[in-house]
C-alpha atoms as a PDB file:
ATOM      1  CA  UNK A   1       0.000   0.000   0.000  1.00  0.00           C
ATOM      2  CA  UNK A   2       2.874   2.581   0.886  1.00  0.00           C
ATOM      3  CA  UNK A   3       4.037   1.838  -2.588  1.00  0.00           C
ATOM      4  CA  UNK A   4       0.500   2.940  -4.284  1.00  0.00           C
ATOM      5  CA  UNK A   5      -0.155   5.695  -2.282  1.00  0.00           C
ATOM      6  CA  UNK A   6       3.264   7.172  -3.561  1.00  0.00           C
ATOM      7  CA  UNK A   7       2.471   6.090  -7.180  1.00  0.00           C
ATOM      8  CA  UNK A   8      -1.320   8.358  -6.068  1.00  0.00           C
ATOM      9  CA  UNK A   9       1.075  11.049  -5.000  1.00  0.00           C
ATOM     10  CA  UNK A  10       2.607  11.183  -8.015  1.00  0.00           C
ATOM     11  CA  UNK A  11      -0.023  11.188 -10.621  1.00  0.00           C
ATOM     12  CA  UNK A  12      -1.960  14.244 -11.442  1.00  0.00           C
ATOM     13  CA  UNK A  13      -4.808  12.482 -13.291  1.00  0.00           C
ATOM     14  CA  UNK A  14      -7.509   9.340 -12.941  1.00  0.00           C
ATOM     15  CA  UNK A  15      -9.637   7.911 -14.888  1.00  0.00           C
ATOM     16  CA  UNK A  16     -12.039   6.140 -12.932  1.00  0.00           C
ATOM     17  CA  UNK A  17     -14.067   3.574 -14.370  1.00  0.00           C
ATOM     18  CA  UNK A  18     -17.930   3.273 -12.728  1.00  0.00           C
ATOM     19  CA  UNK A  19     -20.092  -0.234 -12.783  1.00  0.00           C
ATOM     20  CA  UNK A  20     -18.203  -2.191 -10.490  1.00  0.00           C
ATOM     21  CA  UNK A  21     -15.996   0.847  -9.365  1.00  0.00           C
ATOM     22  CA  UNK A  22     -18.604   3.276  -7.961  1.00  0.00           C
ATOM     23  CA  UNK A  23     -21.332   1.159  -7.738  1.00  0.00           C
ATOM     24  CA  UNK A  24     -22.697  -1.958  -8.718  1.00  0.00           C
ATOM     25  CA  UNK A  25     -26.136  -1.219 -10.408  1.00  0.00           C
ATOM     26  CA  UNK A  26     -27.786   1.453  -7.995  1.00  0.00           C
ATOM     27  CA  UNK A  27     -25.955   0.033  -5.097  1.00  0.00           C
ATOM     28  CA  UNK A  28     -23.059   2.384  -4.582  1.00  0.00           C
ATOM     29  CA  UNK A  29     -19.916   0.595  -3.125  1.00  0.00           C
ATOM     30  CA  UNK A  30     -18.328   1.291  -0.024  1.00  0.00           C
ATOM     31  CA  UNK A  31     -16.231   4.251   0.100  1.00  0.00           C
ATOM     32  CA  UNK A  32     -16.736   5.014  -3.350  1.00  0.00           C
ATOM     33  CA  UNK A  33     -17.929   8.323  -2.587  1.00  0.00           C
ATOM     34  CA  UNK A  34     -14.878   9.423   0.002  1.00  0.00           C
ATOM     35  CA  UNK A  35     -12.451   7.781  -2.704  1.00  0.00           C
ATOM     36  CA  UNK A  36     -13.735  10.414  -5.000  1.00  0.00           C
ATOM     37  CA  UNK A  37     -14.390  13.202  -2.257  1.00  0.00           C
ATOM     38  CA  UNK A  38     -10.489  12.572  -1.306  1.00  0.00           C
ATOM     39  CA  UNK A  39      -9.111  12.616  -4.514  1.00  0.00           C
ATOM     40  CA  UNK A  40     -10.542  15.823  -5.393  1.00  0.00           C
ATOM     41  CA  UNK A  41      -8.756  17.282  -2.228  1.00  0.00           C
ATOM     42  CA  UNK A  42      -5.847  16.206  -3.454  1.00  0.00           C
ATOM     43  CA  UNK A  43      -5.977  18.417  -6.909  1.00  0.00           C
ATOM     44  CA  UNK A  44      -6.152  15.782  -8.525  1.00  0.00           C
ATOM     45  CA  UNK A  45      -7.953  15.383 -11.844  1.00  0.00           C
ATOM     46  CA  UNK A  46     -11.137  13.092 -12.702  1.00  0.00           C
ATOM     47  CA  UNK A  47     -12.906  12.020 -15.490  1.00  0.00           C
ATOM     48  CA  UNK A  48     -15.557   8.777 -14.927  1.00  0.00           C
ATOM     49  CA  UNK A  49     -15.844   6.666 -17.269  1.00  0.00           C
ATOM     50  CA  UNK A  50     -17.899   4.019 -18.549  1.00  0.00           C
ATOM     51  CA  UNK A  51     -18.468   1.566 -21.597  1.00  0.00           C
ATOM     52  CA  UNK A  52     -22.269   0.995 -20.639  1.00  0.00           C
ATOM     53  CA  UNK A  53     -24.062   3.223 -23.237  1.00  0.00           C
ATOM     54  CA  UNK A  54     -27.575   2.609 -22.313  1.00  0.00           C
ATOM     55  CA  UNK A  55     -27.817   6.307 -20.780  1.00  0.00           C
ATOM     56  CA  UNK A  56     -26.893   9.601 -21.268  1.00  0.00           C
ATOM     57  CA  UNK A  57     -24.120  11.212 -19.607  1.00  0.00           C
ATOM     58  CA  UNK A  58     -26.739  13.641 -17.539  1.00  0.00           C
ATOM     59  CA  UNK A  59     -28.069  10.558 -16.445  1.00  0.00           C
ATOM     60  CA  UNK A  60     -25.120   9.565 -15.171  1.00  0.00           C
ATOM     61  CA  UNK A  61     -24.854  12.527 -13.091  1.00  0.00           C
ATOM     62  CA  UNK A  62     -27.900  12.485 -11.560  1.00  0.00           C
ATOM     63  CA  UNK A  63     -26.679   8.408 -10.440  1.00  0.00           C
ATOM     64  CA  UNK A  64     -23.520   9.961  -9.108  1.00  0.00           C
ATOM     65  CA  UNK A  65     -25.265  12.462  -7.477  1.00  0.00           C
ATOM     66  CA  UNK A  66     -27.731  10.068  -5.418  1.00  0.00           C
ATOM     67  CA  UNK A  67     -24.444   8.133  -4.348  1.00  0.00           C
ATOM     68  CA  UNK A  68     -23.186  11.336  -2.940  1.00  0.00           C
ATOM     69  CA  UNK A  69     -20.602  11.471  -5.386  1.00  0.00           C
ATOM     70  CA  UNK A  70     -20.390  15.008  -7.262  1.00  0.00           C
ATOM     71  CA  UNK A  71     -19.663  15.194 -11.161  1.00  0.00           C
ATOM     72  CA  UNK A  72     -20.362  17.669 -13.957  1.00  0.00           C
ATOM     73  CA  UNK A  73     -21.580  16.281 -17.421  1.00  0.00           C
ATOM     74  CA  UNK A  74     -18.201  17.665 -18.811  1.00  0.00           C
ATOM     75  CA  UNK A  75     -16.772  14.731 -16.622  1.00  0.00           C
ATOM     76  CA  UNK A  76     -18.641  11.842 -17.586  1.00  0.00           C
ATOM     77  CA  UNK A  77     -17.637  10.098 -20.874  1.00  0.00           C
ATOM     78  CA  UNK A  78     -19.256   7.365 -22.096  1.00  0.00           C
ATOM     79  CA  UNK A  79     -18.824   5.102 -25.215  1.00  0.00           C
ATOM     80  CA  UNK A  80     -22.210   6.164 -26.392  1.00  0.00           C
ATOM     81  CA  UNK A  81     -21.359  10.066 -26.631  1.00  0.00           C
ATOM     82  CA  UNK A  82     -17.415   8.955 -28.220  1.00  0.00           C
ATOM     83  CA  UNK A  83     -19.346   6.767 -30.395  1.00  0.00           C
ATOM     84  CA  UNK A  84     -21.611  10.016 -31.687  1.00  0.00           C
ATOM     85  CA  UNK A  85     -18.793  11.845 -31.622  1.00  0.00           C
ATOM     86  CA  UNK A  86     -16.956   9.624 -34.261  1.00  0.00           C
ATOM     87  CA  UNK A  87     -19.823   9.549 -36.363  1.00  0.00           C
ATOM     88  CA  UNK A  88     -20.352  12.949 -36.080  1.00  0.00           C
ATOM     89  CA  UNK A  89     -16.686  13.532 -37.317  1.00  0.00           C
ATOM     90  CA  UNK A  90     -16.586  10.699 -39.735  1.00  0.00           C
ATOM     91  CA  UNK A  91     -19.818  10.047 -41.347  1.00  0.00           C
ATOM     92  CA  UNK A  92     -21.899  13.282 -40.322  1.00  0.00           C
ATOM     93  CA  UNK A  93     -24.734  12.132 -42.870  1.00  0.00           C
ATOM     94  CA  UNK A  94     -24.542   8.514 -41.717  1.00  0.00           C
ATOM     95  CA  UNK A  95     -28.409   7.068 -41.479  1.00  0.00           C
ATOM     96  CA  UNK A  96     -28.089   4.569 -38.362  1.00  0.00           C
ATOM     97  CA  UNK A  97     -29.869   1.393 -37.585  1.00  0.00           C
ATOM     98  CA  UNK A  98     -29.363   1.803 -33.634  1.00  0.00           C
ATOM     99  CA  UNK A  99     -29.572  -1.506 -31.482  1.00  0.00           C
ATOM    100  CA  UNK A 100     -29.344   0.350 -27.667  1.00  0.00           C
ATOM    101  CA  UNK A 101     -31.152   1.798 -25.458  1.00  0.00           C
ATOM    102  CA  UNK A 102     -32.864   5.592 -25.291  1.00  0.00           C
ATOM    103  CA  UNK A 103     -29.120   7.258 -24.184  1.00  0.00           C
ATOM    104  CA  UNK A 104     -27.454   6.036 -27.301  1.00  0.00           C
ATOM    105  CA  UNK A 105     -30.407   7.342 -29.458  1.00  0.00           C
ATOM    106  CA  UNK A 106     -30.233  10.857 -27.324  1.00  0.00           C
ATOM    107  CA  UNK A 107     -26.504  11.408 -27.711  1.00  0.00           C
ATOM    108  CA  UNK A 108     -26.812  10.386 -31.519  1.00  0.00           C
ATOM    109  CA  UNK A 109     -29.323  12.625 -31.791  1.00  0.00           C
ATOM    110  CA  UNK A 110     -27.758  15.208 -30.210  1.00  0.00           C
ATOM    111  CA  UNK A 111     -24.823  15.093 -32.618  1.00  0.00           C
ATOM    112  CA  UNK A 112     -26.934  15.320 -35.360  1.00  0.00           C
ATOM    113  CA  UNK A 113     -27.198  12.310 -36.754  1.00  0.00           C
ATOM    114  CA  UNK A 114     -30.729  10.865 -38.326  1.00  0.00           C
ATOM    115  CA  UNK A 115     -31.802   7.166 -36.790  1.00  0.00           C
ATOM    116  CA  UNK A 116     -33.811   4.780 -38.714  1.00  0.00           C
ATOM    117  CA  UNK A 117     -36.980   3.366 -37.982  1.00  0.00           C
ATOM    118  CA  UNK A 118     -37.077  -0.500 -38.060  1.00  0.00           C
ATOM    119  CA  UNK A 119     -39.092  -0.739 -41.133  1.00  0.00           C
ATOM    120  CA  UNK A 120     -35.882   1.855 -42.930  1.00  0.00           C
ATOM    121  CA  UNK A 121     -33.406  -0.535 -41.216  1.00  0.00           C
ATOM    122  CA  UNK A 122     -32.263  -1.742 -44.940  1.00  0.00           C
ATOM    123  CA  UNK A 123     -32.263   2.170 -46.453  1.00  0.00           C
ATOM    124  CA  UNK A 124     -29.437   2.768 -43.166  1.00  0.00           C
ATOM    125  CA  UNK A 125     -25.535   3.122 -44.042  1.00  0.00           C
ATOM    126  CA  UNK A 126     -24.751   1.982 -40.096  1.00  0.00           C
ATOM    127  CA  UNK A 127     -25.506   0.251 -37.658  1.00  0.00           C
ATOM    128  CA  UNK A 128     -24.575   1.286 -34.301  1.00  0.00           C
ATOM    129  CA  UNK A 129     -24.907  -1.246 -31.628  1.00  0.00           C
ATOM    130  CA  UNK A 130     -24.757  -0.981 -27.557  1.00  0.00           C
ATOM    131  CA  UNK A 131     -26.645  -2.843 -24.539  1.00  0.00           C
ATOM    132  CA  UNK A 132     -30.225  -3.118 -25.334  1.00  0.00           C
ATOM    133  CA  UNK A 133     -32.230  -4.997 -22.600  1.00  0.00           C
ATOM    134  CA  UNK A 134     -35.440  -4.542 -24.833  1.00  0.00           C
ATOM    135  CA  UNK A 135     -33.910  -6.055 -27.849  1.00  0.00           C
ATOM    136  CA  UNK A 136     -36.359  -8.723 -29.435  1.00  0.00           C
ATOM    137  CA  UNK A 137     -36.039 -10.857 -32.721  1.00  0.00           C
ATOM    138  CA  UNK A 138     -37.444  -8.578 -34.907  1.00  0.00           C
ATOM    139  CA  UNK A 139     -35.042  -5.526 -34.054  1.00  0.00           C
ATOM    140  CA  UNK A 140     -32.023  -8.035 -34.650  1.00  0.00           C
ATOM    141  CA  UNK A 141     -33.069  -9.031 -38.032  1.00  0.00           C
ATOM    142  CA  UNK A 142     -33.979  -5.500 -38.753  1.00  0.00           C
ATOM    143  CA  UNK A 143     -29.853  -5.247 -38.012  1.00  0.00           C
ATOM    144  CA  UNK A 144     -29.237  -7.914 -39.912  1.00  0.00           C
ATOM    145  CA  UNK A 145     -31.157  -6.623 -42.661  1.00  0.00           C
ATOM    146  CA  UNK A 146     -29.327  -3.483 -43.005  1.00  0.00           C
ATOM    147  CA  UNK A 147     -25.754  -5.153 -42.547  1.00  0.00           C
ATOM    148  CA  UNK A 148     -26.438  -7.799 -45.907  1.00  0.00           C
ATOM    149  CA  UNK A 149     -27.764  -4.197 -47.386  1.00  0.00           C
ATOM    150  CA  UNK A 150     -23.998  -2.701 -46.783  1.00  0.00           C
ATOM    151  CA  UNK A 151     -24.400  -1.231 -43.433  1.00  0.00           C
ATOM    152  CA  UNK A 152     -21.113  -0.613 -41.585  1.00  0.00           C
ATOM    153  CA  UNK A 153     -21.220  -2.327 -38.419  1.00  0.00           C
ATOM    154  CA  UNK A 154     -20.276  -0.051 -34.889  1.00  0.00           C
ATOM    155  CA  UNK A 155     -19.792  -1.341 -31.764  1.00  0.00           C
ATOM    156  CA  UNK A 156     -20.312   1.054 -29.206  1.00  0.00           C
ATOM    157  CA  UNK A 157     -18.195  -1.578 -26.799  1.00  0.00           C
ATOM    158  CA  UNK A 158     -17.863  -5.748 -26.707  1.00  0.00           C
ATOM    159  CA  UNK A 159     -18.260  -6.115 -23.290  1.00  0.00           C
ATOM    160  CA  UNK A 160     -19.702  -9.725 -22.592  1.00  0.00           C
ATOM    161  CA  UNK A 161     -21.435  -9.061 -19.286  1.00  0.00           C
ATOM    162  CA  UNK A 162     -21.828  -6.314 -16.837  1.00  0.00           C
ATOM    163  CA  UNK A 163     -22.251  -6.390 -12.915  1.00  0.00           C
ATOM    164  CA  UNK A 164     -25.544  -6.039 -11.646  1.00  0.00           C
ATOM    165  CA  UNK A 165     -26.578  -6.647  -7.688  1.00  0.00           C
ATOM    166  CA  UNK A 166     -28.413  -9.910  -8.923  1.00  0.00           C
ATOM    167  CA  UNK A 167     -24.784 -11.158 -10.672  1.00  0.00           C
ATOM    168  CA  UNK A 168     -23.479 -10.495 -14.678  1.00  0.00           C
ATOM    169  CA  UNK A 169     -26.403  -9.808 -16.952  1.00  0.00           C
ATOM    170  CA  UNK A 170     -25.533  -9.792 -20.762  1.00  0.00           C
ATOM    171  CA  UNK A 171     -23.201  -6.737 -21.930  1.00  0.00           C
ATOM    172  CA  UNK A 172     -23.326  -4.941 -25.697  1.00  0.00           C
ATOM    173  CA  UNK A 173     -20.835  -7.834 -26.768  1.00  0.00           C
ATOM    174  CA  UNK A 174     -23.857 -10.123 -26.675  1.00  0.00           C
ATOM    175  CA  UNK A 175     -25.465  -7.799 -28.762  1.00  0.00           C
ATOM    176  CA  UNK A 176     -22.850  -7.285 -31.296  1.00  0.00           C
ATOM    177  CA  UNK A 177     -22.132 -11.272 -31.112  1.00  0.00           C
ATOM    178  CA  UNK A 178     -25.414 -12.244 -31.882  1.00  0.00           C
ATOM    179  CA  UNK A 179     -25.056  -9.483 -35.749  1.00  0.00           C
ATOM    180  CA  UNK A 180     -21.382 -11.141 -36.380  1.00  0.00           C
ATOM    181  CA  UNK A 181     -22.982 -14.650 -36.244  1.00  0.00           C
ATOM    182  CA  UNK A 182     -26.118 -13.858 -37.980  1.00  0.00           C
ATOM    183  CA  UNK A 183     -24.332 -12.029 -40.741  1.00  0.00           C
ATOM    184  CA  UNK A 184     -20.637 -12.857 -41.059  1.00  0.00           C
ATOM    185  CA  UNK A 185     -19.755  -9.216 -40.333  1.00  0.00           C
ATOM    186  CA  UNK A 186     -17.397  -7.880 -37.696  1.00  0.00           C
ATOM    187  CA  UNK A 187     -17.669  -4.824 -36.287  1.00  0.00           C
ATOM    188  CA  UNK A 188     -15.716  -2.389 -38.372  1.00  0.00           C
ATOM    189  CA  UNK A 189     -14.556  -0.061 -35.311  1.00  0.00           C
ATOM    190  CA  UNK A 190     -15.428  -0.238 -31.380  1.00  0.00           C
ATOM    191  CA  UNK A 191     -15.361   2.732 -29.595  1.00  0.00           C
ATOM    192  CA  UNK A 192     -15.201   1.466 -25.741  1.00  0.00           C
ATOM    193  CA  UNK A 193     -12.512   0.064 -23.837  1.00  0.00           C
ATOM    194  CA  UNK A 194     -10.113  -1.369 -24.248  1.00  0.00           C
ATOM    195  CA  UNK A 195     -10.361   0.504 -28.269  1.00  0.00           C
ATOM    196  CA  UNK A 196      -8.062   3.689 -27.873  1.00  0.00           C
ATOM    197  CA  UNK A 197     -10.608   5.797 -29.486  1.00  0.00           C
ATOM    198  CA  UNK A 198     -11.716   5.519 -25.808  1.00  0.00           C
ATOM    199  CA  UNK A 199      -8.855   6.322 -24.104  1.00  0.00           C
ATOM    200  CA  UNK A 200      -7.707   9.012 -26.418  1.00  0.00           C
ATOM    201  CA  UNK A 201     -10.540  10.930 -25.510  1.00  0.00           C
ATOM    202  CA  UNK A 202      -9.883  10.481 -22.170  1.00  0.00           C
ATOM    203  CA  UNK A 203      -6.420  11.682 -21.959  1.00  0.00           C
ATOM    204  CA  UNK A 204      -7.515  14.922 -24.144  1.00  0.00           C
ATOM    205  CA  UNK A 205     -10.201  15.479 -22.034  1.00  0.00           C
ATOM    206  CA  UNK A 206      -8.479  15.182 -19.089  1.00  0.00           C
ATOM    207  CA  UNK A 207      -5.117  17.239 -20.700  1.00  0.00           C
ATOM    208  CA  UNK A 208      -2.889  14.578 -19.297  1.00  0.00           C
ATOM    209  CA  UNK A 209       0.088  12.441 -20.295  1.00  0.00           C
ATOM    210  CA  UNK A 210      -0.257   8.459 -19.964  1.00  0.00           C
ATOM    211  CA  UNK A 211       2.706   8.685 -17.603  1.00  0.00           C
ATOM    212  CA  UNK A 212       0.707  11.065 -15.348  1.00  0.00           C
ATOM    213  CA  UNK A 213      -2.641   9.328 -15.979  1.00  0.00           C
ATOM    214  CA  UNK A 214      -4.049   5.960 -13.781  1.00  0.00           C
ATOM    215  CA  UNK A 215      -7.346   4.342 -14.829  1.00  0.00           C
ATOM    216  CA  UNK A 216      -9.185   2.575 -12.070  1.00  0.00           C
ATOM    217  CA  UNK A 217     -11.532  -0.346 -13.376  1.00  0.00           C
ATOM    218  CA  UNK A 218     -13.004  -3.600 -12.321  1.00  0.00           C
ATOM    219  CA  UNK A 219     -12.088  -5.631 -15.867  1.00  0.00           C
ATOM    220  CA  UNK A 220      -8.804  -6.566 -16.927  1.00  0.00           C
ATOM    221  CA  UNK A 221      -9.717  -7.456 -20.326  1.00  0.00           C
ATOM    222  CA  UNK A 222     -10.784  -3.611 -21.165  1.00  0.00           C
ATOM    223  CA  UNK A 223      -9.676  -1.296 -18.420  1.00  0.00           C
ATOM    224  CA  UNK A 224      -6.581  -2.938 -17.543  1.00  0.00           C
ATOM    225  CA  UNK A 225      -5.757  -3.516 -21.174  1.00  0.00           C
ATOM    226  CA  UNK A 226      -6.477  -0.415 -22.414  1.00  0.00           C
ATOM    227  CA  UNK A 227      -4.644   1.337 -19.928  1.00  0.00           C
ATOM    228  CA  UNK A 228      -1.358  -1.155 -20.776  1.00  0.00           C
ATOM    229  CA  UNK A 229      -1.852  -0.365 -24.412  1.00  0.00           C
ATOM    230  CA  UNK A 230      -1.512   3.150 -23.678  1.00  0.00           C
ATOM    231  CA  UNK A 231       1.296   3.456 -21.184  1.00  0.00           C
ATOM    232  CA  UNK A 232      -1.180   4.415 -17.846  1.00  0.00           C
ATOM    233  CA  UNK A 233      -0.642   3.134 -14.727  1.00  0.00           C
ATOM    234  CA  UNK A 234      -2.969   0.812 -14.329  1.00  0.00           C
ATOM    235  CA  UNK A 235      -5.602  -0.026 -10.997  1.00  0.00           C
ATOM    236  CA  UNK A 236      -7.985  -3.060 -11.019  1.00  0.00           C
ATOM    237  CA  UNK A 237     -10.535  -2.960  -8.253  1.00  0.00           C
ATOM    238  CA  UNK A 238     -11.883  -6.714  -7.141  1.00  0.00           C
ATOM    239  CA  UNK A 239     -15.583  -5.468  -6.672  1.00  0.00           C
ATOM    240  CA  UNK A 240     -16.796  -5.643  -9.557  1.00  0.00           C
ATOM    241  CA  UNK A 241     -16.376  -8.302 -13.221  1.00  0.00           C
ATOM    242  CA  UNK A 242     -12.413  -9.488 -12.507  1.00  0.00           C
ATOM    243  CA  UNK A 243     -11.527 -11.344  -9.653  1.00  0.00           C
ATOM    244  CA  UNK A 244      -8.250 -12.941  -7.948  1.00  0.00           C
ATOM    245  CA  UNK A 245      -8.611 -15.724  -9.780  1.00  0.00           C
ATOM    246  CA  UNK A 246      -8.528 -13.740 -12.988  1.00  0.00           C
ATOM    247  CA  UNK A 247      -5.526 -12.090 -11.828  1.00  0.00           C
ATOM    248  CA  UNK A 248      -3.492 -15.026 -11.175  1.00  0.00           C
ATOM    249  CA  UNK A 249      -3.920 -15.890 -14.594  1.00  0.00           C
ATOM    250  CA  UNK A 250      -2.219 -12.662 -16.193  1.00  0.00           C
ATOM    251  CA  UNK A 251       0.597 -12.657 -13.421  1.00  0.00           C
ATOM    252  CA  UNK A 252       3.553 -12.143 -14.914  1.00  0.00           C
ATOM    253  CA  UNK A 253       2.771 -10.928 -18.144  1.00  0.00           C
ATOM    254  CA  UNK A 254       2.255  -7.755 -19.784  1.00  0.00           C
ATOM    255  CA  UNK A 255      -1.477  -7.788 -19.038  1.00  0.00           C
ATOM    256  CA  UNK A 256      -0.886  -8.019 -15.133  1.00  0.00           C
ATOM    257  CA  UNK A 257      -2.492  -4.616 -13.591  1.00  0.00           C
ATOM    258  CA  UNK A 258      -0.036  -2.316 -11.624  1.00  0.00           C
ATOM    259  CA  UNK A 259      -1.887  -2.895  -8.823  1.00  0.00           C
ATOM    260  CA  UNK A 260      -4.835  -4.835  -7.071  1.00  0.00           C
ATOM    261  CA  UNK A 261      -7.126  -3.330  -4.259  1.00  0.00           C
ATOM    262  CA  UNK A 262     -10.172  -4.802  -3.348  1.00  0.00           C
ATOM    263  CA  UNK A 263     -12.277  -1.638  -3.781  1.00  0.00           C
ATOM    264  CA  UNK A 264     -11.799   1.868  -4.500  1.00  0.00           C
ATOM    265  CA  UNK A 265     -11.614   3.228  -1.020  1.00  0.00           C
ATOM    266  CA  UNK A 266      -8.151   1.410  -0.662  1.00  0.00           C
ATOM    267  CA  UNK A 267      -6.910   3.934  -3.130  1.00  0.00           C
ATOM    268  CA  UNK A 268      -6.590   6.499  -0.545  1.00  0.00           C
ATOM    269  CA  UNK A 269      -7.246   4.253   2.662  1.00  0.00           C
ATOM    270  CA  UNK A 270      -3.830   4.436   3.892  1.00  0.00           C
ATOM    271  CA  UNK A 271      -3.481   8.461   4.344  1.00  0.00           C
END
C-alpha cells in the first residue's frame, strides 16, 4: 500500500471507471464516494468513465449524485457520446440502424445524426450497436437486414457481461455477437474500452500524459488492457467483473495490472 499511495502522489490524473468501481447497479460501493471526495482534495484530476451506453451522460450525473458522489456532465464520458462523436466527425450524414437503449439514441441525436426506424433498417448506411435490454427478434433481423444491405457495423463496446446486484447480466458484446454470427460481419470499429478511441478521448479530455494518468476499473480485459496499451498506470478494483482468480492468470505478463485493491476506497485508505 505505501508503494501505491506514492504512485497516487505522483499522478496528477484518474480515470475512474464506474459499474463495479462506484457502484454496482444502484448500489453504490463502499467508500466510493470518500475515494472520490479525497481525490478531489488532493488536486487531482477526474474524469468517470464508462463503456455501458444505455444512458446519457446527464443521467449519469444524476446516479452519481444520489451516491453522494459530485460530477459535472463535462466529466462523464461514455462510449455512447465517443461513439456520436466519431460519427459525427466521420460520417456526419450517416443514417443509423441503432440496437441500444434511449441514451445512445439521445446522444446520436444530439450530434446530429438521423436514426432509422425498423421498417428503414435496410435504407441505413450503419448500424450502431450498444446494450439493449429490450432487444427482441425482430429488431435483430432489422440489423441484420441493413448489414447484408452494406451497413457498416459499430460497436459502441464488446463487453460480454456487466455487474448487476443480482450477478453479470448480458453486456453490448452479446449484442454485437449475436449481428457477427447472424451475418458474417465484424464490427468495423469499437469505440469502448479497451479501443483507444476511448482512451484518447480520455487523456484529451483530461489534458494529461499516460505517464501522469491511472485508470481505475473492475475488468482486466478492457480497463486494464487499455490502460497497458496506452502506457497508464494501471488499478484493477476486485468489486466488480475481474476477480483474484482472474488475476493469477495474467501474473507475470504484460497484461498483469499495476496494482490490485479490493475496492476503491483502498486507493486512498492508507493516508
Amino acid at each position: 500500500m505505501h508503494k501505491l499511495a506514492a504512485v497516487v502522489d505522483r499522478l496528477s490524473a484518474f480515470i475512474l471507471d464506474m459499474d463495479g468501481v462506484l457502484y454496482i447497479g444502484d448500489t453504490p460501493i463502499e467508500g466510493a464516494a470518500e475515494a472520490v471526495e479525497r481525490l478531489r482534495a488532493m488536486g487531482k484530476k477526474l474524469v468517470f468513465s464508462t463503456n455501458n451506453s444505455a444512458y446519457t451522460r446527464s443521467a449519469y450525473v444524476r446516479k452519481l449524485a444520489r451516491m453522494g458522489i459530485a460530477a459535472r456532465e463535462s466529466e462523464v464520458v461514455t462510449s455512447a457520446h465517443v461513439t456520436s462523436l466519431y460519427l459525427r466527425r466521420r460520417a456526419p450524414r450517416a443514417r443509423i440502424h441503432v440496437i441500444g437503449e434511449p441514451g445512445l439514441k439521445q446522444e446520436l441525436r444530439r450530434a446530429g445524426l438521423e436514426l432509422l426506424a425498423d421498417d428503414r433498417a435496410a435504407e441505413a448506411t450503419h448500424v450502431v450497436v450498444g446494450m439493449d435490454r429490450t432487444l427482441n427478434y425482430e429488431r435483430l433481423t432489422a440489423g441484420l437486414r441493413a448489414l447484408l444491405a452494406g451497413a457498416e457495423l459499430i460497436a459502441t463496446n464488446v463487453d460480454g457481461a456487466y455487474p448487476t446486484e443480482t450477478g453479470l447480466c448480458p453486456g453490448a458484446g452479446a449484442m454485437v455477437g449475436a449481428l457477427t454470427g447472424a451475418s458474417g460481419k465484424r464490427p468495423r470499429v469499437v469505440i469502448g474500452k479497451p479501443s483507444q478511441h476511448m482512451i484518447k478521448f480520455l487523456l484529451d479530455l483530461l489534458g494529461s500524459m499516460p505517464s501522469e494518468t491511472a485508470i481505475v476499473g473492475d475488468r482486466l480485459d478492457t480497463d486494464v488492457r487499455a490502460g497497458k496499451r496506452a502506457g497508464l498506470t494501471t488499478i484493477l478494483v476486485l468489486s466488480g467483473v475481474s476477480t483474484e482468480g482472474d488475476v493469477r492468470r495474467v501474473r507475470g505478463t504484460r497484461m498483469a495490472p499495476d496494482f490490485v485493491i479490493p475496492n476503491i476506497k483502498h486507493l486512498v485508505v492508507s493516508r
